[in-house]
PDB file of N, CA and C in Angstrom:
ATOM      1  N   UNK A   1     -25.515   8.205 -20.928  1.00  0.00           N
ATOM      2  CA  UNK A   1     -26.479   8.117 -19.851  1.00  0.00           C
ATOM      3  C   UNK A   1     -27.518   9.213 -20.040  1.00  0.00           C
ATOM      4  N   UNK A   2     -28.957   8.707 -19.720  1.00  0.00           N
ATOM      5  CA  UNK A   2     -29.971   9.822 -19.568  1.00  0.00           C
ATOM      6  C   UNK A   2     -30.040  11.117 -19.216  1.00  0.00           C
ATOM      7  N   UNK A   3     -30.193  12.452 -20.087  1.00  0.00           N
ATOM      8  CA  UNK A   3     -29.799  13.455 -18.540  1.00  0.00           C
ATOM      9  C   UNK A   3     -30.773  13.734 -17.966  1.00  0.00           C
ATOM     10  N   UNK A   4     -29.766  14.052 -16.701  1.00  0.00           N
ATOM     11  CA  UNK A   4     -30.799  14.171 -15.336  1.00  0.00           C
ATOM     12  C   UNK A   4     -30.664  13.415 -14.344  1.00  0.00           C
ATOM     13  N   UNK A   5     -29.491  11.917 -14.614  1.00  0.00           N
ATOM     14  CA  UNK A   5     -29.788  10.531 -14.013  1.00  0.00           C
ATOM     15  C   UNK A   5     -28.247  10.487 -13.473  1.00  0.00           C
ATOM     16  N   UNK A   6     -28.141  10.338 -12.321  1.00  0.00           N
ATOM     17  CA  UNK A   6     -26.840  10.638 -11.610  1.00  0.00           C
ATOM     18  C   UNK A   6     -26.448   9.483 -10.600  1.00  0.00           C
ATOM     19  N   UNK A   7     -25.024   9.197 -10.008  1.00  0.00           N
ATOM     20  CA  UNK A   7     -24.989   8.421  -9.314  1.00  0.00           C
ATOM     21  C   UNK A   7     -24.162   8.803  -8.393  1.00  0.00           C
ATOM     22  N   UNK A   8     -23.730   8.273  -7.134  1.00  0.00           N
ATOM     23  CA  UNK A   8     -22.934   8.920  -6.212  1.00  0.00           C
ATOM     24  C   UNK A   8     -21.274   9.006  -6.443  1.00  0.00           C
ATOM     25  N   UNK A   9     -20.889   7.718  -6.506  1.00  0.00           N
ATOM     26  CA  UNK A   9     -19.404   7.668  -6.653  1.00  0.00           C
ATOM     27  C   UNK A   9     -18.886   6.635  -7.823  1.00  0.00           C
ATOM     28  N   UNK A  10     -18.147   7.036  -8.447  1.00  0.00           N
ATOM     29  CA  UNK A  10     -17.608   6.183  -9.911  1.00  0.00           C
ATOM     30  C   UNK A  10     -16.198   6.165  -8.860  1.00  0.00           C
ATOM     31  N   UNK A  11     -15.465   4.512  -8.813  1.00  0.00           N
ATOM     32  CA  UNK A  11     -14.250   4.256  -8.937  1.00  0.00           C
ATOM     33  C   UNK A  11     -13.451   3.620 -10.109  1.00  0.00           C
ATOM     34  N   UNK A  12     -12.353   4.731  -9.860  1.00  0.00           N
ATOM     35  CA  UNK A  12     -11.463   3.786 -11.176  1.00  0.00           C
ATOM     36  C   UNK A  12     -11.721   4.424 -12.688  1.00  0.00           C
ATOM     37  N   UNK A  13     -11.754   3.731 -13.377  1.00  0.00           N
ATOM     38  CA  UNK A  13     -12.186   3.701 -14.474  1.00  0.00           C
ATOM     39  C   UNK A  13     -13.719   3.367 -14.860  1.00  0.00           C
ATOM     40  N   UNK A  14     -14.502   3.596 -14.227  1.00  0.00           N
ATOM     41  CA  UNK A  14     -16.018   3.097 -14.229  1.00  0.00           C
ATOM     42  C   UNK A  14     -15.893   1.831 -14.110  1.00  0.00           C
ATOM     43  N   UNK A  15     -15.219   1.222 -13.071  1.00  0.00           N
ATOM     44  CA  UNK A  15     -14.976  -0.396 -12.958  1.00  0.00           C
ATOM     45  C   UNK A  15     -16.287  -0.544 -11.397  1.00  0.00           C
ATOM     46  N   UNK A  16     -16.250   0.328 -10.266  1.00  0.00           N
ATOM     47  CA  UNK A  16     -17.330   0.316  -9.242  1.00  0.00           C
ATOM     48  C   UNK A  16     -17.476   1.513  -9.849  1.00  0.00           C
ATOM     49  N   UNK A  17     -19.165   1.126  -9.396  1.00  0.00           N
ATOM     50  CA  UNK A  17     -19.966   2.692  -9.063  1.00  0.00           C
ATOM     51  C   UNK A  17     -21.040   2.125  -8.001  1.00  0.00           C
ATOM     52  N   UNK A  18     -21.297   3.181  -6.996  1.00  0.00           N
ATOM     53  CA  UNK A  18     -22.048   3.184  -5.759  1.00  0.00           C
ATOM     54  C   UNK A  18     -22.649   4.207  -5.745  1.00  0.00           C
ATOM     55  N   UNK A  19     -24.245   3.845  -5.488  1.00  0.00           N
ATOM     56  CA  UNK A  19     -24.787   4.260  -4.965  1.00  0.00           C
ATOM     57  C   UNK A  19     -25.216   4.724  -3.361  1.00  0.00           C
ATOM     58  N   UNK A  20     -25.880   5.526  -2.556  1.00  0.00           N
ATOM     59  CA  UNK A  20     -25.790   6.102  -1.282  1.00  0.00           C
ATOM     60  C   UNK A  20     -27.309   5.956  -1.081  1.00  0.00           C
ATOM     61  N   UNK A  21     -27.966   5.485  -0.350  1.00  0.00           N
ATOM     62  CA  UNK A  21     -29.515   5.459  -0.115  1.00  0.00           C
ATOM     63  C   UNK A  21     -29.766   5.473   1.889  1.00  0.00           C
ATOM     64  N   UNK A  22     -30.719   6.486   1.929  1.00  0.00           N
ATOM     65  CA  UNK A  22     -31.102   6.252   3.470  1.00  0.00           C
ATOM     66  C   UNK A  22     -31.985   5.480   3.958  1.00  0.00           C
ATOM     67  N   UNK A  23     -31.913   4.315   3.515  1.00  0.00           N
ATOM     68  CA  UNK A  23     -33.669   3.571   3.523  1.00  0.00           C
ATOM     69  C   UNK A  23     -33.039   1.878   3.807  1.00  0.00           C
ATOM     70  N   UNK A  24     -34.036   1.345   4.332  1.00  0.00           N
ATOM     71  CA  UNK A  24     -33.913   0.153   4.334  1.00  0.00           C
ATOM     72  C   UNK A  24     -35.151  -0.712   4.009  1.00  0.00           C
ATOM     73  N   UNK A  25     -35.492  -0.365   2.591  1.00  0.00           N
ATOM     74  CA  UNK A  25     -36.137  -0.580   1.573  1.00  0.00           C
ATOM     75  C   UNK A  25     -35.977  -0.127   0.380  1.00  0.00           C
ATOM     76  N   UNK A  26     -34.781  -0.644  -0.337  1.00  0.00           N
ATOM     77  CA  UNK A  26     -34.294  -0.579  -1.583  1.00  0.00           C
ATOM     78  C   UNK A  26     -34.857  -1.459  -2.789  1.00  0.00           C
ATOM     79  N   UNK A  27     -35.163  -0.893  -3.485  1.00  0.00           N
ATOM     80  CA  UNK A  27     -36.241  -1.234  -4.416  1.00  0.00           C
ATOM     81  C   UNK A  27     -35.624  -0.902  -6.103  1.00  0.00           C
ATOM     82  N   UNK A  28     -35.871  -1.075  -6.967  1.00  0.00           N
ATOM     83  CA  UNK A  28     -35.076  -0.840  -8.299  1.00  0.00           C
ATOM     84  C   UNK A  28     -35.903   0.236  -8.798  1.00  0.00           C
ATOM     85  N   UNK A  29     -36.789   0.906  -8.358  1.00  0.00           N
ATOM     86  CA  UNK A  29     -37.319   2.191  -8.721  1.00  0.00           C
ATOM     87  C   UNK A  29     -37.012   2.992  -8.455  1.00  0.00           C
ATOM     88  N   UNK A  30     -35.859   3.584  -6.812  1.00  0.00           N
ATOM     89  CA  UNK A  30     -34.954   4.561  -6.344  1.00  0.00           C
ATOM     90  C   UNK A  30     -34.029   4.435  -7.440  1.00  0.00           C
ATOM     91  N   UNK A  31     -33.753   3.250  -8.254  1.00  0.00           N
ATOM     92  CA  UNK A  31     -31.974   3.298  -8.688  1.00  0.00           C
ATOM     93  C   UNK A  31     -32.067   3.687 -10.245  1.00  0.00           C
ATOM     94  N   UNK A  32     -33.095   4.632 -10.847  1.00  0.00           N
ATOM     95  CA  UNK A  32     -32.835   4.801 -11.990  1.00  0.00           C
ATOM     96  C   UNK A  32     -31.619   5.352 -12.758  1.00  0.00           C
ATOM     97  N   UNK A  33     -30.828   6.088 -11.980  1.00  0.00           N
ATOM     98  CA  UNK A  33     -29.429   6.429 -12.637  1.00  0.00           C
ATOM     99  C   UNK A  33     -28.393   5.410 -12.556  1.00  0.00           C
ATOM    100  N   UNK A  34     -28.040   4.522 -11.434  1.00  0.00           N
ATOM    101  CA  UNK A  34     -27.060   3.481 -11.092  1.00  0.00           C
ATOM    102  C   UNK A  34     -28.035   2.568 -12.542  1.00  0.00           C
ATOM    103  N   UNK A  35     -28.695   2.328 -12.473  1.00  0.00           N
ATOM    104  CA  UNK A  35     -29.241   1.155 -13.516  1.00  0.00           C
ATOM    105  C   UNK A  35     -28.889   1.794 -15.117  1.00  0.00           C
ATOM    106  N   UNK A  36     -28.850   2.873 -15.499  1.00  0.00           N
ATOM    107  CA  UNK A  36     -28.579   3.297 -16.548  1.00  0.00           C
ATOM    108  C   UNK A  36     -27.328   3.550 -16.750  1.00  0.00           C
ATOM    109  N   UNK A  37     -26.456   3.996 -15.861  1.00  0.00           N
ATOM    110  CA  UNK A  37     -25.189   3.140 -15.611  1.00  0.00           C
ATOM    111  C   UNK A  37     -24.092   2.438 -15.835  1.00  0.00           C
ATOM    112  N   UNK A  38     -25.439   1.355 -15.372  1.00  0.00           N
ATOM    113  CA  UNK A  38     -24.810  -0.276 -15.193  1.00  0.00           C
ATOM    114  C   UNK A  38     -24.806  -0.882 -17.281  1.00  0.00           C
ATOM    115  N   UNK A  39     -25.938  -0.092 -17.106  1.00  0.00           N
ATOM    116  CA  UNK A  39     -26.307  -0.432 -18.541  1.00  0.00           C
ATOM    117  C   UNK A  39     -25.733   0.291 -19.850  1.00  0.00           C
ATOM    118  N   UNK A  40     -25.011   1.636 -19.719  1.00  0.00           N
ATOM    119  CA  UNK A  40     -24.000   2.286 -20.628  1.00  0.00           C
ATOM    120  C   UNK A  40     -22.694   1.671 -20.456  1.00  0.00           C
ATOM    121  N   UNK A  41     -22.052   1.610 -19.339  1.00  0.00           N
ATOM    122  CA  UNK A  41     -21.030   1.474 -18.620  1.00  0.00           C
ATOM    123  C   UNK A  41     -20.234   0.380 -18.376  1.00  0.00           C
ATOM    124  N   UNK A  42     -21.362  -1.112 -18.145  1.00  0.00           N
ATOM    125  CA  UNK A  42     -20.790  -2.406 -17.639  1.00  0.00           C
ATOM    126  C   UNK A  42     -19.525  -2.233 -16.304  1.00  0.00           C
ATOM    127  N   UNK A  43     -20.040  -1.612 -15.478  1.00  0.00           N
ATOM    128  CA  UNK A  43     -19.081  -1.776 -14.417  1.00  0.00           C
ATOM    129  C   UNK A  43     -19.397  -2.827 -13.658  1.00  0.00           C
ATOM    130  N   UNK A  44     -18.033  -3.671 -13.016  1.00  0.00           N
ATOM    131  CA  UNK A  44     -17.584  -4.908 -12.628  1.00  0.00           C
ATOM    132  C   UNK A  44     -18.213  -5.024 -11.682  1.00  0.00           C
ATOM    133  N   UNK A  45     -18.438  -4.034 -10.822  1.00  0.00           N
ATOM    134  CA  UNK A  45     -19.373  -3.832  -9.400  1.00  0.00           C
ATOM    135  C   UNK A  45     -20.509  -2.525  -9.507  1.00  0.00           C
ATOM    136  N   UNK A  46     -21.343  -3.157  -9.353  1.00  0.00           N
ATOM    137  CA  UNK A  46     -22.534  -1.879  -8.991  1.00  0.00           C
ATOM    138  C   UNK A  46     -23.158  -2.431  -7.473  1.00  0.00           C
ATOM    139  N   UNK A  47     -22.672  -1.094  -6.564  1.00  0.00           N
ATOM    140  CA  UNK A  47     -23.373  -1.558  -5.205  1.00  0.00           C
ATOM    141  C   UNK A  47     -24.190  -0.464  -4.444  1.00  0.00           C
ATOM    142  N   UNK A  48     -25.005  -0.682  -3.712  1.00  0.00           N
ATOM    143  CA  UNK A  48     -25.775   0.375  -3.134  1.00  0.00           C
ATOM    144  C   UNK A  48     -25.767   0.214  -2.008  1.00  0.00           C
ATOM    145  N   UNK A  49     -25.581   1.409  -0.902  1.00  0.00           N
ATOM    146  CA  UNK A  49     -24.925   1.442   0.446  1.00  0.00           C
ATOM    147  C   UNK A  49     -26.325   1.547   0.501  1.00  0.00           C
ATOM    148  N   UNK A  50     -26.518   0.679   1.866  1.00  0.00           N
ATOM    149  CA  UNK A  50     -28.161   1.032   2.623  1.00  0.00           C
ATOM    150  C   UNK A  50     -28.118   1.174   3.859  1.00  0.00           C
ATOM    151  N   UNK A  51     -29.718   1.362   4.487  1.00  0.00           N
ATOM    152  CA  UNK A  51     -29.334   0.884   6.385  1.00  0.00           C
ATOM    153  C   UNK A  51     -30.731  -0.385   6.242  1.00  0.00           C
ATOM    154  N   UNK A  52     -30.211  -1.041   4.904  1.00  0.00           N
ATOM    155  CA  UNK A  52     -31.108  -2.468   4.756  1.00  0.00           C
ATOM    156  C   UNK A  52     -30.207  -3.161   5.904  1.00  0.00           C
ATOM    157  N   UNK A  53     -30.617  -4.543   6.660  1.00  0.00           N
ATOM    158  CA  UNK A  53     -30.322  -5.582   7.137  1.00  0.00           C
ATOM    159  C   UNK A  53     -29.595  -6.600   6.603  1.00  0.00           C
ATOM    160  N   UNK A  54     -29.798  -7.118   5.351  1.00  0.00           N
ATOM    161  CA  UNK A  54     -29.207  -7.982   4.760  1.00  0.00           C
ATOM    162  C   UNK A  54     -28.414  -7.575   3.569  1.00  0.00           C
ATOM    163  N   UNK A  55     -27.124  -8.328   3.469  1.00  0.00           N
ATOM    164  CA  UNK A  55     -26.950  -8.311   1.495  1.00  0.00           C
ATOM    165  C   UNK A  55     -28.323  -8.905   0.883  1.00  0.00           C
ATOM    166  N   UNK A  56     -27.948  -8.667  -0.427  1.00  0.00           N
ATOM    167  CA  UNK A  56     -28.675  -8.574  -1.592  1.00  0.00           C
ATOM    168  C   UNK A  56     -28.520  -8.623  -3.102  1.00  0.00           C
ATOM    169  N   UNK A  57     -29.456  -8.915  -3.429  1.00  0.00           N
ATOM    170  CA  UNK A  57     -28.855  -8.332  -5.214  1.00  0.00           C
ATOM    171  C   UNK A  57     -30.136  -8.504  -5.903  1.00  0.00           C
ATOM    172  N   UNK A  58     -30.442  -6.720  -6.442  1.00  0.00           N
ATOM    173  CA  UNK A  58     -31.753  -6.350  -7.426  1.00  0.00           C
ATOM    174  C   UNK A  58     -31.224  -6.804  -8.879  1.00  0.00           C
ATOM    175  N   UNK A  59     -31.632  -7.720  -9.671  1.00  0.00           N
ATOM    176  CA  UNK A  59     -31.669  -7.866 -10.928  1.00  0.00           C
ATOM    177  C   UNK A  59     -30.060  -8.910 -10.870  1.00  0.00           C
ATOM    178  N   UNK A  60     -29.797  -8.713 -11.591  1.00  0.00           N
ATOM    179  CA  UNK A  60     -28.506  -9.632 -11.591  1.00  0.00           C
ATOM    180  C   UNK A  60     -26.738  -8.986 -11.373  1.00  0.00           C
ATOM    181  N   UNK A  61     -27.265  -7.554 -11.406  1.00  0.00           N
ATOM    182  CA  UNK A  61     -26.098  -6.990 -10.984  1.00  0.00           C
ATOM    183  C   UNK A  61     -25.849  -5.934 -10.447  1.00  0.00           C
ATOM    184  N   UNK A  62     -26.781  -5.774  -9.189  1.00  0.00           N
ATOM    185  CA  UNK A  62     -26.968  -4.496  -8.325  1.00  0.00           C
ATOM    186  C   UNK A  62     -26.774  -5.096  -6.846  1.00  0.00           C
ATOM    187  N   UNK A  63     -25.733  -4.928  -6.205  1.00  0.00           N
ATOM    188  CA  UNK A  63     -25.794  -5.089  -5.024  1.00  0.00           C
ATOM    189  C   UNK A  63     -26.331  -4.761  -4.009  1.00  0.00           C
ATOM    190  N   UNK A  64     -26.703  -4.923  -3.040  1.00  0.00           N
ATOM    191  CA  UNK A  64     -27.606  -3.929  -2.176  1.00  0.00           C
ATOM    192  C   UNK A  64     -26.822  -4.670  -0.288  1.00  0.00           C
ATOM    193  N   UNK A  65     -26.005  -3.790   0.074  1.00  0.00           N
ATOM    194  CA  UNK A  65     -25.301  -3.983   1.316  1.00  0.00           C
ATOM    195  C   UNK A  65     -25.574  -2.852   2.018  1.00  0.00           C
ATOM    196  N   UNK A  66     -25.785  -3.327   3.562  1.00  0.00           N
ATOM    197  CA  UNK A  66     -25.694  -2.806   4.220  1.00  0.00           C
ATOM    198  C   UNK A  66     -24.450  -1.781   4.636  1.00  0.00           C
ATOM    199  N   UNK A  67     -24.837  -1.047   5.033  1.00  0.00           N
ATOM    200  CA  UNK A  67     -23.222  -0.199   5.279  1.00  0.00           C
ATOM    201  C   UNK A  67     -22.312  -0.355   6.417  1.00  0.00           C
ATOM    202  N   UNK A  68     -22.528  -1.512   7.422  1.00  0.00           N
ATOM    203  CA  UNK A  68     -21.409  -1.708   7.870  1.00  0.00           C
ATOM    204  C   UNK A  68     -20.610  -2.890   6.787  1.00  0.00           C
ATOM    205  N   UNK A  69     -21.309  -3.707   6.104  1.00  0.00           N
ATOM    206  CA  UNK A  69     -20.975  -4.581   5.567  1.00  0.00           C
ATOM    207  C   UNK A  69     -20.234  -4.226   4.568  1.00  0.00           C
ATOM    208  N   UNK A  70     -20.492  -2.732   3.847  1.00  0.00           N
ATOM    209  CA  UNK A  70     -19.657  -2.089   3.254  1.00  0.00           C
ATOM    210  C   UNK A  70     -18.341  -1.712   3.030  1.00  0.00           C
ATOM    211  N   UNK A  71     -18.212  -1.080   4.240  1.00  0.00           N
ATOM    212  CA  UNK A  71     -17.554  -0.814   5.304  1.00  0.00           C
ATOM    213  C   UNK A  71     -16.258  -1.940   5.247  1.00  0.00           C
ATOM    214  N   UNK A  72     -16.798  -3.301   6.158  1.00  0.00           N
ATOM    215  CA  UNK A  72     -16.027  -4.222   6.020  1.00  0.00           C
ATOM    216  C   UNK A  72     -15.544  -4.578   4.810  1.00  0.00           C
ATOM    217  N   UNK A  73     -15.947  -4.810   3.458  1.00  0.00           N
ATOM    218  CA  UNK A  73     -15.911  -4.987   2.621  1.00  0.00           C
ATOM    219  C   UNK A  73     -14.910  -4.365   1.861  1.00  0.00           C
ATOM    220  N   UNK A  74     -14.682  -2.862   2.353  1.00  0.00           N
ATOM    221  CA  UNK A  74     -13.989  -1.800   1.704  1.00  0.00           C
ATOM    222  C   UNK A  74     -12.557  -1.654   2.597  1.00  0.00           C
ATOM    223  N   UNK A  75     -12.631  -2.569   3.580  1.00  0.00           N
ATOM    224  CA  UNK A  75     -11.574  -2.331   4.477  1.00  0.00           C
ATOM    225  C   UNK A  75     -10.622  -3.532   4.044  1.00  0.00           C
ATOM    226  N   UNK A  76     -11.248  -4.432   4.217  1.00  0.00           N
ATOM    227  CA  UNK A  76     -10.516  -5.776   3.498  1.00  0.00           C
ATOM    228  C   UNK A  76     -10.368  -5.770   2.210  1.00  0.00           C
ATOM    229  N   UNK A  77     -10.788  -4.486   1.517  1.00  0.00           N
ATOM    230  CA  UNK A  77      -9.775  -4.904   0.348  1.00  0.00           C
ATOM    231  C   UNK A  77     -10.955  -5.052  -0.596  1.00  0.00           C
ATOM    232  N   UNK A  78     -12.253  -5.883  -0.433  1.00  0.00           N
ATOM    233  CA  UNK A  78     -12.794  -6.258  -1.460  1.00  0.00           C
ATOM    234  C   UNK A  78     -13.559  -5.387  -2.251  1.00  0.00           C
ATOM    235  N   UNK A  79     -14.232  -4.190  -2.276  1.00  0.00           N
ATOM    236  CA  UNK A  79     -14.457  -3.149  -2.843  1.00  0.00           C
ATOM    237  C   UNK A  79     -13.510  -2.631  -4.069  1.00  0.00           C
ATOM    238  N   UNK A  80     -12.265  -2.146  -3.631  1.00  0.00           N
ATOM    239  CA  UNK A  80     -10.995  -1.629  -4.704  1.00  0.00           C
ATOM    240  C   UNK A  80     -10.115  -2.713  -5.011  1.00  0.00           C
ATOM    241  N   UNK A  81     -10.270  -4.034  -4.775  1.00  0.00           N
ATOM    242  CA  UNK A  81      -9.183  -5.107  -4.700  1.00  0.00           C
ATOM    243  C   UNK A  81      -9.203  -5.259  -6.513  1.00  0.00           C
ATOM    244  N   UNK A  82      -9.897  -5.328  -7.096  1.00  0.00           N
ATOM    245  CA  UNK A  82      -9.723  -5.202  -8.472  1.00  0.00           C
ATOM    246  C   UNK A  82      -8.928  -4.268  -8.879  1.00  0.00           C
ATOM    247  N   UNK A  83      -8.661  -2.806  -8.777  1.00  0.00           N
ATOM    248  CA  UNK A  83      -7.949  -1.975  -9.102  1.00  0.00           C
ATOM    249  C   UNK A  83      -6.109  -2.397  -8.827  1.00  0.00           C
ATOM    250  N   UNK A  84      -6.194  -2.874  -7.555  1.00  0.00           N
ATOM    251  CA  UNK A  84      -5.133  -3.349  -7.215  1.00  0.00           C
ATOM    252  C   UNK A  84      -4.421  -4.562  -8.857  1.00  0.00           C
ATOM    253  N   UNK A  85      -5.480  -5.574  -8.624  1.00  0.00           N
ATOM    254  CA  UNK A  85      -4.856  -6.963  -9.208  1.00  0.00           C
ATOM    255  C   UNK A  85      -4.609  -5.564 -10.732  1.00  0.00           C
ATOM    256  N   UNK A  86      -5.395  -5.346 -11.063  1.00  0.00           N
ATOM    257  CA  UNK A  86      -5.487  -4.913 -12.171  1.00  0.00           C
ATOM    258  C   UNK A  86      -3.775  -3.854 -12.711  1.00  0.00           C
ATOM    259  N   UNK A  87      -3.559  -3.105 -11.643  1.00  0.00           N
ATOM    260  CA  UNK A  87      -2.425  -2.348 -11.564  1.00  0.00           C
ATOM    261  C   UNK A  87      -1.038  -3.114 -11.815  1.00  0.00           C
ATOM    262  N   UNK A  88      -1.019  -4.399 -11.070  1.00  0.00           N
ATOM    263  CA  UNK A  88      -0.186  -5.202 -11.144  1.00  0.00           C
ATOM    264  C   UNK A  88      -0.016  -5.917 -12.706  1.00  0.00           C
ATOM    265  N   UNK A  89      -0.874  -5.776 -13.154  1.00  0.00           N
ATOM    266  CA  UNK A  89      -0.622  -6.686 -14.626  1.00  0.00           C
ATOM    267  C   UNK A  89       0.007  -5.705 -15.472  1.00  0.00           C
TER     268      UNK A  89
END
């Protein structure tokens, strides 16, 4: 990865990585480190917490959720639920 270009949280094995943004206008020009990343790395999930309104998705593999939706997301399981199946094999 570029230096200088950082991201908030790596889970796992670089399987998620999330980004943290205060805006609800997420744009692929804030995400130059998550995108470089996505692009060394190939992690299974790349998502970016916002206080956007809607899901989303910048480019073909950047999520862009709101953070209660997050939230929910991470509660039910679907956020780390890969780590799980994955443990089991």
């Amino acid at each position: 990865m570029e230096f200088g270009l950082e991201v908030d949280f790596v889970l796992g094995e670089a399987e998620v990585v999330i980004e943290v943004k205060g805006s609800n206008q997420i744009d692929g020009t804030k995400l130059k480190g998550l995108k470089a990343f996505v692009e060394e790395f190939k992690p299974r999930k790349a998502i970016v917490i916002s206080t956007e309104s809607r899901v989303r998705v910048i480019g073909q593999e950047i999520e862009v959720l709101p953070w209660e939706e997050f939230l929910r997301q991470l509660w039910d399981g679907e956020v780390i639920l890969i780590f799980r199946l994955k443990s089991m094999v």
